[in-house]
N, C-alpha and C. Protein backbone atom coordinates (compact mmCIF):
# COMPACT_ATOMS: atom_id res chain seq x y z
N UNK A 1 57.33 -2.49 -9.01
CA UNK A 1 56.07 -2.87 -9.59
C UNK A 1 55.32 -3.84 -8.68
N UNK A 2 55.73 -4.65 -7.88
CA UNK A 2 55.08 -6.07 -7.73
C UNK A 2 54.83 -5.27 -5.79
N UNK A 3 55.78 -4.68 -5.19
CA UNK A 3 55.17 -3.64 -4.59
C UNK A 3 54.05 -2.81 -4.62
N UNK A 4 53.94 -2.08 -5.64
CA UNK A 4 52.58 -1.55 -6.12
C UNK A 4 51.60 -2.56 -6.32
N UNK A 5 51.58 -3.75 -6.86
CA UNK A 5 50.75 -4.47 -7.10
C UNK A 5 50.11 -4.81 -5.45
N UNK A 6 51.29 -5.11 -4.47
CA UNK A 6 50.65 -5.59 -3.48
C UNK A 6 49.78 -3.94 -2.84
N UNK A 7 50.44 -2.98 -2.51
CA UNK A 7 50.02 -2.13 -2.19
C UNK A 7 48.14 -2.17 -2.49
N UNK A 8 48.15 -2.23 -3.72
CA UNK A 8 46.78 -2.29 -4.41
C UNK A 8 45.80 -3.13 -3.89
N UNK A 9 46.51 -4.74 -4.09
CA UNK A 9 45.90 -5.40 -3.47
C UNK A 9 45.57 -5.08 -2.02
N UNK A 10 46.02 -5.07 -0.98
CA UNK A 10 45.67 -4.67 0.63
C UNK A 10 44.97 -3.73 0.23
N UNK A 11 44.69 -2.62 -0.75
CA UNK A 11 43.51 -1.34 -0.26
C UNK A 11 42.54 -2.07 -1.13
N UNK A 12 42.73 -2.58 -1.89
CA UNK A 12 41.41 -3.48 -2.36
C UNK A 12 40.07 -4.71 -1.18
N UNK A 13 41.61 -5.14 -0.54
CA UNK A 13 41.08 -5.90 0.15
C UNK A 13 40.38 -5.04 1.44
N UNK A 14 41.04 -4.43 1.81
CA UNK A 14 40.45 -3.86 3.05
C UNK A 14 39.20 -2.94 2.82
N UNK A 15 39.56 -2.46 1.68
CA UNK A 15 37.85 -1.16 1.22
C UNK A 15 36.93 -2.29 0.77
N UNK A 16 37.00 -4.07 0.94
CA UNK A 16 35.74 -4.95 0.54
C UNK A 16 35.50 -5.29 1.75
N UNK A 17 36.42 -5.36 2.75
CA UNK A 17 35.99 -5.59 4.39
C UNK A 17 35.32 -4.67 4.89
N UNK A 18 35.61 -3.07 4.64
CA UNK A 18 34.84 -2.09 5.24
C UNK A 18 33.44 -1.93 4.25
N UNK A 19 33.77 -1.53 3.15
CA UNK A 19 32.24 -1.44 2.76
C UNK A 19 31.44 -2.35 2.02
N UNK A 20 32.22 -3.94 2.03
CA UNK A 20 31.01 -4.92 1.88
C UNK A 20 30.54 -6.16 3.39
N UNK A 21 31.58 -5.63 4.13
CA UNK A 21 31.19 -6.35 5.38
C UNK A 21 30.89 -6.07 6.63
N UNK A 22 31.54 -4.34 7.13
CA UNK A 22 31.88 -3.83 8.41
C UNK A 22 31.00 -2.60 7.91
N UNK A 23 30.79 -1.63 6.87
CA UNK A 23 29.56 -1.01 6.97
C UNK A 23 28.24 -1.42 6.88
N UNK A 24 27.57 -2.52 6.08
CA UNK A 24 26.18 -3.12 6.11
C UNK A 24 25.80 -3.94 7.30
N UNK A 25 26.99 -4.41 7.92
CA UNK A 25 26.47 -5.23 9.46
C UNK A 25 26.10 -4.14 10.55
N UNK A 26 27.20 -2.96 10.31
CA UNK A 26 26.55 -1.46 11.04
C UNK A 26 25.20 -0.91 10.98
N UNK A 27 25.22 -0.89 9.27
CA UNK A 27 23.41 -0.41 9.31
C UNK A 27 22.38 -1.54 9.71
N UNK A 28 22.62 -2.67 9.25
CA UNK A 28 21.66 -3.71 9.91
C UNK A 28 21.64 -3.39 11.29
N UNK A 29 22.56 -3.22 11.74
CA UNK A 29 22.72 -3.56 13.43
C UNK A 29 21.35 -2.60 14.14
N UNK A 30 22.14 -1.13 13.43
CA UNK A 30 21.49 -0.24 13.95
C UNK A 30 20.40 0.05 13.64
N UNK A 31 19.62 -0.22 12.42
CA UNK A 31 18.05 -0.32 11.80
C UNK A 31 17.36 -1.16 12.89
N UNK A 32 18.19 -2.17 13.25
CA UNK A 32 17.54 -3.75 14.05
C UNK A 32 17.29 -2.94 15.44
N UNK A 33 18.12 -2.51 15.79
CA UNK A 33 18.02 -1.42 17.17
C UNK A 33 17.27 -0.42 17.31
N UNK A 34 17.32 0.49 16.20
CA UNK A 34 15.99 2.17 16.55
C UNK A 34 15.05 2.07 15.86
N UNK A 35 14.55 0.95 14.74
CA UNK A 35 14.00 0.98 13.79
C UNK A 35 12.90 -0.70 13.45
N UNK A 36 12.90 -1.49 14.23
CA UNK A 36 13.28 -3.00 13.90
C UNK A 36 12.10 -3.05 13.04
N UNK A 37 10.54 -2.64 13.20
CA UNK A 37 9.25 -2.55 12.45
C UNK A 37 9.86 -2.65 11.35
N UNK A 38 10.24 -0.91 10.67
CA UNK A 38 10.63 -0.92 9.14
C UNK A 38 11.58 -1.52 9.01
N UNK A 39 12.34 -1.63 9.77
CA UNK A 39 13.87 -2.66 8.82
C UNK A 39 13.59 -3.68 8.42
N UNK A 40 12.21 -4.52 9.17
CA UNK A 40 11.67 -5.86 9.02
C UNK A 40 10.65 -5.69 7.78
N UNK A 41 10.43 -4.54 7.26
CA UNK A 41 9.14 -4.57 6.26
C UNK A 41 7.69 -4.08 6.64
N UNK A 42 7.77 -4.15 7.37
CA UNK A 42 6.37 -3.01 7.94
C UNK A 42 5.53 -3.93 8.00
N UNK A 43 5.58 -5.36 8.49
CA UNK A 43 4.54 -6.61 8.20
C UNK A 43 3.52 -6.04 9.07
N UNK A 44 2.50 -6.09 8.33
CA UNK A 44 1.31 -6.14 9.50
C UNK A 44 0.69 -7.32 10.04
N UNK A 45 0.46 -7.97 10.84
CA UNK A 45 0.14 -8.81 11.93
C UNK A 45 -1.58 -8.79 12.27
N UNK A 46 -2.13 -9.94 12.08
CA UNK A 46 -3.67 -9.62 12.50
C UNK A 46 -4.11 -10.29 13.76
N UNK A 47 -5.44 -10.09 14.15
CA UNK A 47 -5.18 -10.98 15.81
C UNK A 47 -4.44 -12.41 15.85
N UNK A 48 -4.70 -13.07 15.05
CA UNK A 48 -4.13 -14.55 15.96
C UNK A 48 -2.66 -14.61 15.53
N UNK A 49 -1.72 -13.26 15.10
CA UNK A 49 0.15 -13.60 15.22
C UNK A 49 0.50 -13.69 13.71
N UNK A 50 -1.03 -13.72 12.77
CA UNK A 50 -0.25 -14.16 11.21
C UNK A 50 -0.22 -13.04 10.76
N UNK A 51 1.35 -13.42 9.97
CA UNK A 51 1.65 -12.30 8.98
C UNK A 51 0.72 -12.02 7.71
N UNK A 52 -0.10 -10.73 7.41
CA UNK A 52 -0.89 -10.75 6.37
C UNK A 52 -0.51 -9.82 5.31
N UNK A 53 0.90 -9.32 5.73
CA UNK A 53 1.06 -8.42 4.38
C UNK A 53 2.25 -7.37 5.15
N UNK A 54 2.61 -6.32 4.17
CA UNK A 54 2.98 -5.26 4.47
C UNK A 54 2.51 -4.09 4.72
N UNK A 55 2.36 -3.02 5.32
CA UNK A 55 1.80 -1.64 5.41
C UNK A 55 2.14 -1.07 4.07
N UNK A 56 3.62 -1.05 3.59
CA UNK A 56 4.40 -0.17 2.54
C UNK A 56 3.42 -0.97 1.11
N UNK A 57 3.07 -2.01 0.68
CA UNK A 57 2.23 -2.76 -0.28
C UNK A 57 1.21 -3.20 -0.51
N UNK A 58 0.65 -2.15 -1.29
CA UNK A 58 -1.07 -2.65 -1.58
C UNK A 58 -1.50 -4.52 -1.40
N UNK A 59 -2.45 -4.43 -1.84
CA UNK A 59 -3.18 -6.02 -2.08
C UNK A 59 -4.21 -5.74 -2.88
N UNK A 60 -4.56 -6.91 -3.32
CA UNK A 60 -6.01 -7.06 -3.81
C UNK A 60 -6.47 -7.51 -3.29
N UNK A 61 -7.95 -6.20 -3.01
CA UNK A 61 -9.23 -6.78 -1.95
C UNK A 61 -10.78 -6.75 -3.75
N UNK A 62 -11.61 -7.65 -3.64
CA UNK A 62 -12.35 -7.72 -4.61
C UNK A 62 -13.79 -7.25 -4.04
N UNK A 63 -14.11 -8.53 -2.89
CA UNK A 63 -14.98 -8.65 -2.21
C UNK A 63 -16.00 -7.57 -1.53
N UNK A 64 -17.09 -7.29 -1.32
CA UNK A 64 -18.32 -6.27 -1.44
C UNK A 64 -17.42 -6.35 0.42
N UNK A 65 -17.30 -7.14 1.14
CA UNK A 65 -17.11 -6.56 2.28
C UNK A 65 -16.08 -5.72 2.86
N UNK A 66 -15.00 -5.63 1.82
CA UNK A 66 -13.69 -4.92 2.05
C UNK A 66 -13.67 -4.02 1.11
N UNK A 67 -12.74 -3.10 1.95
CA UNK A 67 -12.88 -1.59 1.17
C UNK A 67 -11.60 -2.14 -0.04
N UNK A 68 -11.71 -1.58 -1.01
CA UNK A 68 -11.27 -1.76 -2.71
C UNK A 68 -9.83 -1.15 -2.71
N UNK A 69 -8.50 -1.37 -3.04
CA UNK A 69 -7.42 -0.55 -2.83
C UNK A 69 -7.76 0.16 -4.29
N UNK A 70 -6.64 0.80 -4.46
CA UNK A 70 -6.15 1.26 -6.01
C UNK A 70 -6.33 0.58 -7.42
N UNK A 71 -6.93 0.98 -8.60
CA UNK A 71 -6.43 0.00 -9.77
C UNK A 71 -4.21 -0.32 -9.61
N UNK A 72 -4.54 -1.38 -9.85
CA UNK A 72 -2.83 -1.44 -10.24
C UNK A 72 -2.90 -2.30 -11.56
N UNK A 73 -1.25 -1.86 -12.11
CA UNK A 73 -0.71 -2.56 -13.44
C UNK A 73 0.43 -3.37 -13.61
N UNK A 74 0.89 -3.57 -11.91
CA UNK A 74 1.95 -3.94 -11.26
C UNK A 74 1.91 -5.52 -11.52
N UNK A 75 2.74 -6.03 -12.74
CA UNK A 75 2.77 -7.65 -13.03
C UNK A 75 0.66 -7.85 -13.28
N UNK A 76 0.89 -8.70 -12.50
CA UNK A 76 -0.96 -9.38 -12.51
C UNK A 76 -1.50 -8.89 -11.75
N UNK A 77 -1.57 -7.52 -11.04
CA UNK A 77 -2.08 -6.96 -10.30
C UNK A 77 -1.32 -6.84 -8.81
N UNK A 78 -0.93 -6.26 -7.97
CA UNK A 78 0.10 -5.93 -6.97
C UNK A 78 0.90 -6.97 -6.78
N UNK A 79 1.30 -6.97 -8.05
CA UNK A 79 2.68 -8.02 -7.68
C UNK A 79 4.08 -7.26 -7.82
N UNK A 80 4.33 -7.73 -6.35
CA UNK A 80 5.60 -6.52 -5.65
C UNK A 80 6.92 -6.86 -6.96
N UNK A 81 7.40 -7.70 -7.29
CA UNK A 81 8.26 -8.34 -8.23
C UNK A 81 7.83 -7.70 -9.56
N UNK A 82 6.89 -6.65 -10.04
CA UNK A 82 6.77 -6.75 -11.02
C UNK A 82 6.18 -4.52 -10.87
N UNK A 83 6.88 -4.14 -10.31
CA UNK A 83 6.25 -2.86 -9.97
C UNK A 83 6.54 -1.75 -10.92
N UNK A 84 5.01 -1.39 -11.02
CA UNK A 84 5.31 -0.17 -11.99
C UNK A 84 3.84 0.40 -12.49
N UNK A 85 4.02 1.55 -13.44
CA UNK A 85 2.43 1.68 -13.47
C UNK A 85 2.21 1.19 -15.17
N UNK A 86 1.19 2.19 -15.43
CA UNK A 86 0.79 1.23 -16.80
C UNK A 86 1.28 2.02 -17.79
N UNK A 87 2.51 2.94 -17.86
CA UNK A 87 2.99 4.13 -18.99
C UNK A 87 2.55 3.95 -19.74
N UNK A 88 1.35 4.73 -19.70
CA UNK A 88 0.18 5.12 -20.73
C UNK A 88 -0.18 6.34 -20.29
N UNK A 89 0.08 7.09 -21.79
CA UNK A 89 0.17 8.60 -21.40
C UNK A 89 -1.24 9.57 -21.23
N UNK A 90 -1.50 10.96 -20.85
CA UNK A 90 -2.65 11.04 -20.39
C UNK A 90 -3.27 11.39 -22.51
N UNK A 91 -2.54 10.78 -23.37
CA UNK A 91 -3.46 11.20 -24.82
C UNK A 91 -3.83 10.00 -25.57
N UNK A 92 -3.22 8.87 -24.57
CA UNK A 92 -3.72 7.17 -25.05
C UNK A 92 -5.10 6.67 -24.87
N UNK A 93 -5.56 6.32 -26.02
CA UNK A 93 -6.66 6.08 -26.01
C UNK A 93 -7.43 4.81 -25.40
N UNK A 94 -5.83 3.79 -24.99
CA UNK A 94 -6.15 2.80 -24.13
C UNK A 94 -6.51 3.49 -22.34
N UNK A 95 -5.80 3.86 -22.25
CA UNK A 95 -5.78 4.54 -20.70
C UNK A 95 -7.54 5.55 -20.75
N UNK A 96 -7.84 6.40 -21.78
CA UNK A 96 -9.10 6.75 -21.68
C UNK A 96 -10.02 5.84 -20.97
N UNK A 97 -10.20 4.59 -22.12
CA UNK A 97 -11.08 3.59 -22.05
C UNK A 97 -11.04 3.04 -20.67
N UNK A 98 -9.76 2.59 -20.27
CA UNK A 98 -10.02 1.87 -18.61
C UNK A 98 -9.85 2.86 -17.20
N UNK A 99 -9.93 4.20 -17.65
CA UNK A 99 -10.54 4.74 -16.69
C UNK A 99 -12.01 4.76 -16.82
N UNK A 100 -12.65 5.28 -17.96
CA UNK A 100 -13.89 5.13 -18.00
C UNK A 100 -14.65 4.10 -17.53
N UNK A 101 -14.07 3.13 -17.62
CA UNK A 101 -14.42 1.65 -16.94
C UNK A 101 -14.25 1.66 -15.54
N UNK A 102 -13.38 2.24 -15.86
CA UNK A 102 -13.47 1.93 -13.75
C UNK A 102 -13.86 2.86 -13.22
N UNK A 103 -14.30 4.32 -13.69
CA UNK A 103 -15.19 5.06 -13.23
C UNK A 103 -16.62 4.20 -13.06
N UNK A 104 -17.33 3.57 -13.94
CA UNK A 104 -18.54 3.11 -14.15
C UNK A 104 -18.45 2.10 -12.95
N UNK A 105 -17.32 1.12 -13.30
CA UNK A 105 -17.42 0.02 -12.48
C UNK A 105 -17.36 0.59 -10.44
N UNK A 106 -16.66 1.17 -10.55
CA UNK A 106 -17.00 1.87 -9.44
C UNK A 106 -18.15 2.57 -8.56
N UNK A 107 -18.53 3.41 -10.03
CA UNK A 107 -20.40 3.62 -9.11
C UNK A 107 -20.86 2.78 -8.66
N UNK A 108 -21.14 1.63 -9.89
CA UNK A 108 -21.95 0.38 -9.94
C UNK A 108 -21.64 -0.14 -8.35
N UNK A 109 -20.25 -0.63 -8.20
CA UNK A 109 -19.96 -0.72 -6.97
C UNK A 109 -20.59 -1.07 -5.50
N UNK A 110 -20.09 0.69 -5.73
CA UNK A 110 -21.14 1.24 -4.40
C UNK A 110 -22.30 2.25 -4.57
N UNK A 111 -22.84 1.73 -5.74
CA UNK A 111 -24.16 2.59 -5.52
C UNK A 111 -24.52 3.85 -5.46
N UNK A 112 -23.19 4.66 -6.70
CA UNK A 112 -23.19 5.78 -6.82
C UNK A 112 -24.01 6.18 -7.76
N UNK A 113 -24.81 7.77 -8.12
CA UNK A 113 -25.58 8.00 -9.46
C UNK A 113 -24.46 7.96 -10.81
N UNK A 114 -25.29 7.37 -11.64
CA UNK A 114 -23.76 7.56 -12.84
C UNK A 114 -23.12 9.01 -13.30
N UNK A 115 -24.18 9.95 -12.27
CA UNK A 115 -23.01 11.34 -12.85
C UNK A 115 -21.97 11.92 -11.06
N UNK A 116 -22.08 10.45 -10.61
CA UNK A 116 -21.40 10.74 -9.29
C UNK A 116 -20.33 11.68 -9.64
N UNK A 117 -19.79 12.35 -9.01
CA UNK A 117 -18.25 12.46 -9.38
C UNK A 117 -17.51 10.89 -7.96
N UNK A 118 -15.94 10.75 -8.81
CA UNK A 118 -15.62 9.77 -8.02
C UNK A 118 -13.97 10.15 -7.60
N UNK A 119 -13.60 9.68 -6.70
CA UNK A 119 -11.83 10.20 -6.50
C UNK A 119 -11.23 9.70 -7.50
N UNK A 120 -10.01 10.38 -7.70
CA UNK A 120 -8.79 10.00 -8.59
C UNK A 120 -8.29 8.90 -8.54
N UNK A 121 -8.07 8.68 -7.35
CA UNK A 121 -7.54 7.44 -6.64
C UNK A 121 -8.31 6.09 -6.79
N UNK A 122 -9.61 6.15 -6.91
CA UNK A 122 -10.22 5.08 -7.09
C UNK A 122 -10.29 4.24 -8.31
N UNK A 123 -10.08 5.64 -9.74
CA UNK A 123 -9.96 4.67 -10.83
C UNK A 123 -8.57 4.67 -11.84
N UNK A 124 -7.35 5.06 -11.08
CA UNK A 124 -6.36 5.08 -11.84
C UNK A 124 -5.10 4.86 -10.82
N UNK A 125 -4.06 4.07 -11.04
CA UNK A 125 -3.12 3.64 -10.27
C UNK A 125 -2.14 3.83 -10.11
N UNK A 126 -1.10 4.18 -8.94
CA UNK A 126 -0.38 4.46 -8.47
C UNK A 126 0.97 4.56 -9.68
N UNK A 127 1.97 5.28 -9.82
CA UNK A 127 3.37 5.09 -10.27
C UNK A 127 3.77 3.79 -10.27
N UNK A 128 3.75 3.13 -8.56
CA UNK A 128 4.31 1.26 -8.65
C UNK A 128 3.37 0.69 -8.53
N UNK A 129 1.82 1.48 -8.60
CA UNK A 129 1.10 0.26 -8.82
C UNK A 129 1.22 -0.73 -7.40
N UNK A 130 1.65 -0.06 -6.52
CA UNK A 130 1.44 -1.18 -5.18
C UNK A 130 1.04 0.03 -4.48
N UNK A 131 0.62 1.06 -4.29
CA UNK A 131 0.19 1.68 -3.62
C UNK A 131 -1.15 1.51 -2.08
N UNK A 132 -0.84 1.47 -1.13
CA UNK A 132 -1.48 0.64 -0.08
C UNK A 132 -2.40 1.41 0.42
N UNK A 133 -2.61 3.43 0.13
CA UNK A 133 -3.36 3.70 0.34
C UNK A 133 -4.45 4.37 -0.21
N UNK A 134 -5.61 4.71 -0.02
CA UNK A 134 -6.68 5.06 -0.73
C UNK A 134 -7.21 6.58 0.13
N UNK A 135 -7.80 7.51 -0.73
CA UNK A 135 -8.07 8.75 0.13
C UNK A 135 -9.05 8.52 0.96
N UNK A 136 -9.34 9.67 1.91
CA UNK A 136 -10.16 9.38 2.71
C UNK A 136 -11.43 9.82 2.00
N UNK A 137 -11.67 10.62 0.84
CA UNK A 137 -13.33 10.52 0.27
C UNK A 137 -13.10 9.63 -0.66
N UNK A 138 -11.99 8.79 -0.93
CA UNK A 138 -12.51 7.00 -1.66
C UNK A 138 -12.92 5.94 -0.36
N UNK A 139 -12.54 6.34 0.86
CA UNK A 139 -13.17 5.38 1.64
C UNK A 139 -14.33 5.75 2.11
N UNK A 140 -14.72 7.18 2.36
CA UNK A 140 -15.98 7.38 2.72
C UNK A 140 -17.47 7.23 1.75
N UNK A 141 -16.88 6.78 0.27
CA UNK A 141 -17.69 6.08 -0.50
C UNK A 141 -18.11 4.88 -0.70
N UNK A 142 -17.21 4.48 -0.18
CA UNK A 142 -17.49 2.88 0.05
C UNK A 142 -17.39 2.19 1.32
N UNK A 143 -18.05 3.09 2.27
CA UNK A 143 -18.13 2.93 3.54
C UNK A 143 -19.41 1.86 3.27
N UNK A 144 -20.52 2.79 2.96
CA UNK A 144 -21.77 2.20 2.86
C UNK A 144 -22.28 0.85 2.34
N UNK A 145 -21.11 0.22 1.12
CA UNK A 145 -21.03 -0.73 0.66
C UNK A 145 -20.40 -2.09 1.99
N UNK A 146 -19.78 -1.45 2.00
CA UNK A 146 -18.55 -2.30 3.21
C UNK A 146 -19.84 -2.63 3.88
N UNK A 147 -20.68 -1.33 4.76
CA UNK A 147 -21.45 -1.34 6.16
C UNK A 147 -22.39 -2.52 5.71
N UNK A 148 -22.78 -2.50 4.45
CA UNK A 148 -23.68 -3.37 4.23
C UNK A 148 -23.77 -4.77 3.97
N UNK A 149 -22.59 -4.71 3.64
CA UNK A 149 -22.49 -6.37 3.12
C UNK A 149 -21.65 -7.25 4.76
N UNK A 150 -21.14 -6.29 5.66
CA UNK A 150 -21.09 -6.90 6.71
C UNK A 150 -22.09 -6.81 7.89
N UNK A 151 -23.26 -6.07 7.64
CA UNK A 151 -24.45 -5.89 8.45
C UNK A 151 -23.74 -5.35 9.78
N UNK A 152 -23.46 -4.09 9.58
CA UNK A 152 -22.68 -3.03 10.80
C UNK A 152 -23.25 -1.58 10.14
N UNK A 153 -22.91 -1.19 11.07
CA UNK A 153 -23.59 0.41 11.13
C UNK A 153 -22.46 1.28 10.13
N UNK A 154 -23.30 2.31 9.58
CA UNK A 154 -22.21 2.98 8.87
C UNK A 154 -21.85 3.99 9.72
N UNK A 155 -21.73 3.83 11.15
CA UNK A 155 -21.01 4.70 11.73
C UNK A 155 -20.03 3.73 12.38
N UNK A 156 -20.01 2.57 12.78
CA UNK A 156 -19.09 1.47 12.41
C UNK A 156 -18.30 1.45 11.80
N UNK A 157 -18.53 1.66 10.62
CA UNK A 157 -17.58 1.59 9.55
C UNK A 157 -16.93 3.12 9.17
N UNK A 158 -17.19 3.98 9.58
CA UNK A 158 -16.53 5.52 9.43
C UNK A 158 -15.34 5.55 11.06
N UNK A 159 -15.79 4.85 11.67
CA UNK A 159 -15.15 4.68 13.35
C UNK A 159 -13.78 4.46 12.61
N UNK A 160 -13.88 2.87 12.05
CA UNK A 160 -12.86 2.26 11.33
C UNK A 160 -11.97 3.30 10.58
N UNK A 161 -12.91 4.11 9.43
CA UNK A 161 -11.74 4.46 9.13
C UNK A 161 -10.92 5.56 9.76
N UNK A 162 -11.96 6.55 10.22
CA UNK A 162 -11.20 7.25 11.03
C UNK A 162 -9.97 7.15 12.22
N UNK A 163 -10.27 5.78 12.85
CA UNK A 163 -8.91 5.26 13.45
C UNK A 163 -7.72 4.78 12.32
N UNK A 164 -8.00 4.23 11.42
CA UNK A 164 -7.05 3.90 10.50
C UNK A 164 -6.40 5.08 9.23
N UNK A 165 -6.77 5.93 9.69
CA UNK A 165 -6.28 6.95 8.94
C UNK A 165 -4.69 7.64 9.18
N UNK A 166 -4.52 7.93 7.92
CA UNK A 166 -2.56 8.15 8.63
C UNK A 166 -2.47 9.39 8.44
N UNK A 167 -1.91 10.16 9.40
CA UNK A 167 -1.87 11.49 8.73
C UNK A 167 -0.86 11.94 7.46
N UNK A 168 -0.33 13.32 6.72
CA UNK A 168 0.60 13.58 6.16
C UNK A 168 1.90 13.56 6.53
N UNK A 169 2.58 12.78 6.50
CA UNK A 169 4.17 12.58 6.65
C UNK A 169 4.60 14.07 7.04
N UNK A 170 5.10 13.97 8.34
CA UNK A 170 5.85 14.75 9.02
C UNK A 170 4.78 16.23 9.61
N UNK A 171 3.68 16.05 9.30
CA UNK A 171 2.55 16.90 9.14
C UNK A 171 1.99 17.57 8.08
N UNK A 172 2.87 17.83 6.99
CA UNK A 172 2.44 18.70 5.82
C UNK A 172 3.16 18.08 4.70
N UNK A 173 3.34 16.75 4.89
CA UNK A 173 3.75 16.45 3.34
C UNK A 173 2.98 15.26 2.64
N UNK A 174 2.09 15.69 1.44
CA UNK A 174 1.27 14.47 1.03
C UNK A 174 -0.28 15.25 1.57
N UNK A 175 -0.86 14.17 1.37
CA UNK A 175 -2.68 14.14 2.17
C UNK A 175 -2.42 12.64 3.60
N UNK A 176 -3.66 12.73 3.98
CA UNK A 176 -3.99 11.85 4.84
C UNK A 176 -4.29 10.95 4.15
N UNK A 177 -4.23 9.89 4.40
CA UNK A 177 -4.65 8.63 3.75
C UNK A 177 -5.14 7.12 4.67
N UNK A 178 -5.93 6.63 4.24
CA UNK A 178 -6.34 4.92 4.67
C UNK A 178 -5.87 3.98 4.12
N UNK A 179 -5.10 3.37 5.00
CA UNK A 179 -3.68 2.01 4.73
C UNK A 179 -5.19 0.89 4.49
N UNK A 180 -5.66 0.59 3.39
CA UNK A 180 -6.52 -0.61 2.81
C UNK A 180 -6.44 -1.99 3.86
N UNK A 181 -4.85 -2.27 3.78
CA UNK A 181 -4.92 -3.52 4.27
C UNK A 181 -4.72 -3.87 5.88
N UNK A 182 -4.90 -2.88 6.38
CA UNK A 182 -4.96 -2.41 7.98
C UNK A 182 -6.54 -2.32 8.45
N UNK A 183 -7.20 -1.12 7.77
CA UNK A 183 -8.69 -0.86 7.54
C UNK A 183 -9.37 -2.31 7.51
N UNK A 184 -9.05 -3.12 6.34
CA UNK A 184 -9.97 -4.11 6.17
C UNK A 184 -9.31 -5.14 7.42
N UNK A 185 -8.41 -5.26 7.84
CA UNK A 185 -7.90 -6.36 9.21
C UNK A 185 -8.71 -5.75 10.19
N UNK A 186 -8.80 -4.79 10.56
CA UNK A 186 -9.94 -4.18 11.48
C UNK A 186 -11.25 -4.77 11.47
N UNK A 187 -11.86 -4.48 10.23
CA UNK A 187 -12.97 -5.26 9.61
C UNK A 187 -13.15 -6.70 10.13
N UNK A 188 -12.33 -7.36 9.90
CA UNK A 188 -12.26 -8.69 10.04
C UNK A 188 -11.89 -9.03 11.78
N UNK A 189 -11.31 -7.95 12.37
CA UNK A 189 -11.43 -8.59 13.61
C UNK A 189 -12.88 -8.05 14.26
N UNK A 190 -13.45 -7.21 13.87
CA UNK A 190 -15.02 -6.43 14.32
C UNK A 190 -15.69 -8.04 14.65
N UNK A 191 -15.62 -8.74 12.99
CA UNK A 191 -16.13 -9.90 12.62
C UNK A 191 -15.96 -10.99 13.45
N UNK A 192 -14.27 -11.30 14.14
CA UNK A 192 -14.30 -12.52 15.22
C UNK A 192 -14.23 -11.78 16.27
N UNK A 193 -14.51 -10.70 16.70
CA UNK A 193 -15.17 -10.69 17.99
C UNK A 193 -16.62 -10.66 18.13
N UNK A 194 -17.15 -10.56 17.23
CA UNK A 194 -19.31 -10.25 17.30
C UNK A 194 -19.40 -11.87 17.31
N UNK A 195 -18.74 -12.65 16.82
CA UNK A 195 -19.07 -14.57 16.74
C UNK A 195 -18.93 -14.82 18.29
């Protein structure tokens, strides 16, 4: 018996050395080596070295000069700690109401007619609700808004997004999309280089 007991013990001990200490220092190692960007979080970096966020996680942009991410329901609004969407089903009469709202609030926006049609994406939010990107005809609607409130050309501002555009994962999976918080760091460096 007390044989068996030890037996047990040593494969206990050794299967917590291999797979709580000698396999995760492997994958770190090797993420840190072919991979180091994503293993680190996908921080994006703006000119002067500061960290301003992640690629993989929306933000909230409010402001007439930056392009608008996603509605989210994520905690108080893209809060990564709190991710999720607003499970509210498509026959709730709450979920009606605040799309309708953010359809409106959206024209209003950017200066659409109120029988605009508007993207999907613009007035209803992601599964986690941190979703970082927006389509490319939600940014080409609010190009004009952007162009204007930073006094740049709206071919300026289509340049932008068209460089910041990502294609479909692997080529054909998903749509193309505009990473918000990349797009608008662009924006903002346009801004300290024209000073």
């Amino acid at each position: 018996m007390l044989l068996e007991l030890r037996r047990a013990a040593c494969v206990t001990l050794a299967l917590a050395v291999v797979c709580c200490g000698a396999y995760p220092l492997v994958v770190f190692g090797l993420a840190q080596l072919l991979f180091p960007a994503k293993a680190n979080g996908s921080l994006v970096v703006d000119a002067g070295g500061v960290v301003r966020g992640s690629a993989l996680i929306g933000q909230p942009f409010a402001a007439d000069k930056y392009f608008h991410p996603r509605p989210s329901s994520a905690g108080n609004g893209y809060d990564p700690t709190s991710s999720g969407g607003s499970n509210l089903g498509p026959t709730s009469q709450k979920l009606n109401d605040a799309i309708a709202q953010n359809i409106a609030d959206y024209r209003t926006q950017n200066g659409l007619a109120t029988n605009a049609p508007v993207p999907a994406d613009a007035v209803t939010g992601s599964a986690s609700g941190l979703d970082p990107h927006i389509s490319l005809e939600n940014a080409a609607l609010q190009a004009s808004r952007v162009a204007k409130a930073r006094n740049l050309s709206l071919d300026q501002v289509r340049a932008l997004i068209q460089s910041n555009t990502e294609s479909p994962s692997l080529g054909i999976l998903g749509d193309a999309g505009v990473n918000v918080l990349r797009l608008n760091l662009a924006l903002d460096g346009i801004a300290i280089r024209g000073r």
